[in-house]
C-alpha atoms as a PDB file:
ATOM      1  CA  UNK A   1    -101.281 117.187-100.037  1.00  0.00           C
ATOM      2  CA  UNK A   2    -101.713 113.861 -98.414  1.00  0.00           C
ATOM      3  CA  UNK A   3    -100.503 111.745-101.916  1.00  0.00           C
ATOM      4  CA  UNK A   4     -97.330 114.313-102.566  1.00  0.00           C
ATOM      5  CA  UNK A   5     -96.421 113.913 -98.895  1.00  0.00           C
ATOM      6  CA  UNK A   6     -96.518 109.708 -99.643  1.00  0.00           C
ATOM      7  CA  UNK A   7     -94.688 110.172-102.709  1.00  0.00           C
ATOM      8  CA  UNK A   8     -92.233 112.098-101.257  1.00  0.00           C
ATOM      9  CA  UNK A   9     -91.156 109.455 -98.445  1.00  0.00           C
ATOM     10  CA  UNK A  10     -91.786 106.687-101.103  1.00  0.00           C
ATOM     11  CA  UNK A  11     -89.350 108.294-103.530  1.00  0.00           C
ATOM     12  CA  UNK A  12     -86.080 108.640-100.963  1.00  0.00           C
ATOM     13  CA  UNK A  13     -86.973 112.528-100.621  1.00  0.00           C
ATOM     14  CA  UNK A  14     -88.070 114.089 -97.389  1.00  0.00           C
ATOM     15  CA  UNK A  15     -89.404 117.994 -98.400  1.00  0.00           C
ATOM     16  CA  UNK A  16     -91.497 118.837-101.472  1.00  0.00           C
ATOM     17  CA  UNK A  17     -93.145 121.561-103.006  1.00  0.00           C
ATOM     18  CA  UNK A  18     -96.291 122.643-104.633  1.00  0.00           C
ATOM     19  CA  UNK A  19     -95.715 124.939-108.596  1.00  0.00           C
ATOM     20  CA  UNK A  20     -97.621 125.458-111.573  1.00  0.00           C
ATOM     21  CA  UNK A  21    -100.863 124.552-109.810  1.00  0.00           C
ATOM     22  CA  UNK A  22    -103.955 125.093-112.679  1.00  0.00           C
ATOM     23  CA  UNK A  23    -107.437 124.875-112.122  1.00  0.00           C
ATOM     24  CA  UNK A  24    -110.072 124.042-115.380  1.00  0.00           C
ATOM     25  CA  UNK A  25    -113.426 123.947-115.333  1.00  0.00           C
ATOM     26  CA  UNK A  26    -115.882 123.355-118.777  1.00  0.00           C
ATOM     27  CA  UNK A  27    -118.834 121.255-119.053  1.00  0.00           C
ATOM     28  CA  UNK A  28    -119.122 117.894-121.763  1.00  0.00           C
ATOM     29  CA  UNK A  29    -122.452 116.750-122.818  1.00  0.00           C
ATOM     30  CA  UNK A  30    -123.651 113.445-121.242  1.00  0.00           C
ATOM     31  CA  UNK A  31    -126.788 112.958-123.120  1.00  0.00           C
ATOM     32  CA  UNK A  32    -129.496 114.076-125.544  1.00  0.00           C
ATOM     33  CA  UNK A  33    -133.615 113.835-125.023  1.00  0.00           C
ATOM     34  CA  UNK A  34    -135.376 113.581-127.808  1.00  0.00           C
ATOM     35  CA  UNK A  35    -139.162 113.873-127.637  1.00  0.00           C
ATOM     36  CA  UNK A  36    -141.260 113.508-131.325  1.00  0.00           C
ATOM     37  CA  UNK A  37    -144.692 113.377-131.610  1.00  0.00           C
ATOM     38  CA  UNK A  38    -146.652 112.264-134.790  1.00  0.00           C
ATOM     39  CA  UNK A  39    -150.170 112.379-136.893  1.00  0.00           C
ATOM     40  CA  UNK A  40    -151.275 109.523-139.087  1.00  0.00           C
ATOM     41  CA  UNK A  41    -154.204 110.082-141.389  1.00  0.00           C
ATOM     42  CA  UNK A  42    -155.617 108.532-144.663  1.00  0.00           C
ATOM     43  CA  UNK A  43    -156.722 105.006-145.485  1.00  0.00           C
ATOM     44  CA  UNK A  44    -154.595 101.644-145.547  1.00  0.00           C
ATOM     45  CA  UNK A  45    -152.971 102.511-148.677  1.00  0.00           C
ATOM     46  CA  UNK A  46    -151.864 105.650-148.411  1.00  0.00           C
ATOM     47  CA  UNK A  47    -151.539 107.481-145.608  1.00  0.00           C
ATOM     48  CA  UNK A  48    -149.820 111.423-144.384  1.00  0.00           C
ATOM     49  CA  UNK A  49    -147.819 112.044-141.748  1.00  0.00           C
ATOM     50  CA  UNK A  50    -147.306 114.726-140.108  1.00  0.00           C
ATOM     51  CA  UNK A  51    -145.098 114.944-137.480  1.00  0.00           C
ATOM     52  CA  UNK A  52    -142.289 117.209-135.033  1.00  0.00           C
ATOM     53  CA  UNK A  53    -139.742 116.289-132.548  1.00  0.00           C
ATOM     54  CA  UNK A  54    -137.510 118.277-130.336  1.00  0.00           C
ATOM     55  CA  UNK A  55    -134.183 117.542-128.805  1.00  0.00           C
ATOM     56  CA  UNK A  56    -132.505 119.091-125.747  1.00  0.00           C
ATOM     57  CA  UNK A  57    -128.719 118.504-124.290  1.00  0.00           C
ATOM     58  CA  UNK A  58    -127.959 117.686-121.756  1.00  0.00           C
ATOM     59  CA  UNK A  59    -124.155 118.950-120.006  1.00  0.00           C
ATOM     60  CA  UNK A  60    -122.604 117.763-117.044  1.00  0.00           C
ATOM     61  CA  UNK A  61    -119.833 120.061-115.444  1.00  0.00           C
ATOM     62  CA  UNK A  62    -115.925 118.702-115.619  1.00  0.00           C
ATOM     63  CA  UNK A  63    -112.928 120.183-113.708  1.00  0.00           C
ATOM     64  CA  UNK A  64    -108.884 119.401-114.386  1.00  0.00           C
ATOM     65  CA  UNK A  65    -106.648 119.869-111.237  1.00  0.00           C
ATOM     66  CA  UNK A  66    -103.385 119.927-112.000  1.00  0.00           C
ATOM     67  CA  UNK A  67     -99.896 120.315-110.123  1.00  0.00           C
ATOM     68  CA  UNK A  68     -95.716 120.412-110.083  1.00  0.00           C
ATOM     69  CA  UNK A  69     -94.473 118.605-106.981  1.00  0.00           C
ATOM     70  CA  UNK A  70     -91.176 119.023-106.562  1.00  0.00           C
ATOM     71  CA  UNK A  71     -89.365 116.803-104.114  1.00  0.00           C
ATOM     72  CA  UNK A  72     -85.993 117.684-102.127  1.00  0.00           C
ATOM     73  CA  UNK A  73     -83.503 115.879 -99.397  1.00  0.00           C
ATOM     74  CA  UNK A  74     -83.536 117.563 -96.154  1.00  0.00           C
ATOM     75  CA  UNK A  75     -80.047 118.910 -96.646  1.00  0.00           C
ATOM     76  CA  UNK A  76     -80.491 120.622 -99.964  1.00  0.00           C
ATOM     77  CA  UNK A  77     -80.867 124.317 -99.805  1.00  0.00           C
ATOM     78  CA  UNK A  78     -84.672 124.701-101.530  1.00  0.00           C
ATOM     79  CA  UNK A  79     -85.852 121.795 -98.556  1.00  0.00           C
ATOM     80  CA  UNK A  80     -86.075 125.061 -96.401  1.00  0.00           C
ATOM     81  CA  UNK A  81     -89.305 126.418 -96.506  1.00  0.00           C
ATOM     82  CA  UNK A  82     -90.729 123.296 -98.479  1.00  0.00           C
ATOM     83  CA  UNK A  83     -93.374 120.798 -96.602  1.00  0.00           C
ATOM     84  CA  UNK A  84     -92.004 118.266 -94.309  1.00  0.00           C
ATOM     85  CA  UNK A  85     -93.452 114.995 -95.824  1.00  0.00           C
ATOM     86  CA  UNK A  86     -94.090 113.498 -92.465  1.00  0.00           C
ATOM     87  CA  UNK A  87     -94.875 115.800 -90.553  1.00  0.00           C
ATOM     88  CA  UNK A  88     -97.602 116.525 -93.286  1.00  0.00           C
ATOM     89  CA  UNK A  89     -98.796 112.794 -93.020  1.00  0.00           C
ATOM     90  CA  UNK A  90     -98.826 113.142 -88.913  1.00  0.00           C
ATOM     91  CA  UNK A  91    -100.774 116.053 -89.022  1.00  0.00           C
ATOM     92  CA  UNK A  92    -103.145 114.557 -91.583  1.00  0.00           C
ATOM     93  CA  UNK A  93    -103.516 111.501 -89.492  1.00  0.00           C
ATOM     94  CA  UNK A  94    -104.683 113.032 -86.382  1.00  0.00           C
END
């Protein structure tokens, strides 16, 4: 709210609205651990192994925001109803 209300004012526009706001949320995976665990028998020249390892994933949650601003002059018909940029900022900075 606070950053469309800046860009507003920064932009020559006074009003703006919020459309098309989405919301995603999903998950990415940020790692892998890997534990393994081995068996060595025999003599120096030959030798088995026997062995096992297990892996586990590891996913850390995400999240897109994202929204339309759309920004208007006071004396434009759609300003009415819209947020007043700085009256949004004044309230936010109280």
């Amino acid at each position: 709210m606070r950053r469309a209300a800046e860009l507003t004012l920064q932009n020559g526009y006074t009003h703006f609205r919020f459309d098309q706001a989405t919301v995603q949320q999903g998950s990415q995976l940020s790692g892998v651990y890997t534990s393994a665990n081995a068996t060595a028998f025999g003599n120096p020249n030959f030798a088995s192994i026997n062995g096992s390892a297990m892996s586990s994933p590891f996913y850390r949650p995400t999240a897109n925001i994202g929204v339309t601003v759309y920004m208007f002059h006071a004396n434009e018909p759609s300003a009415k109803g819209a947020f007043d940029a700085a009256e949004v900022l004044k309230r936010m900075a109280s």
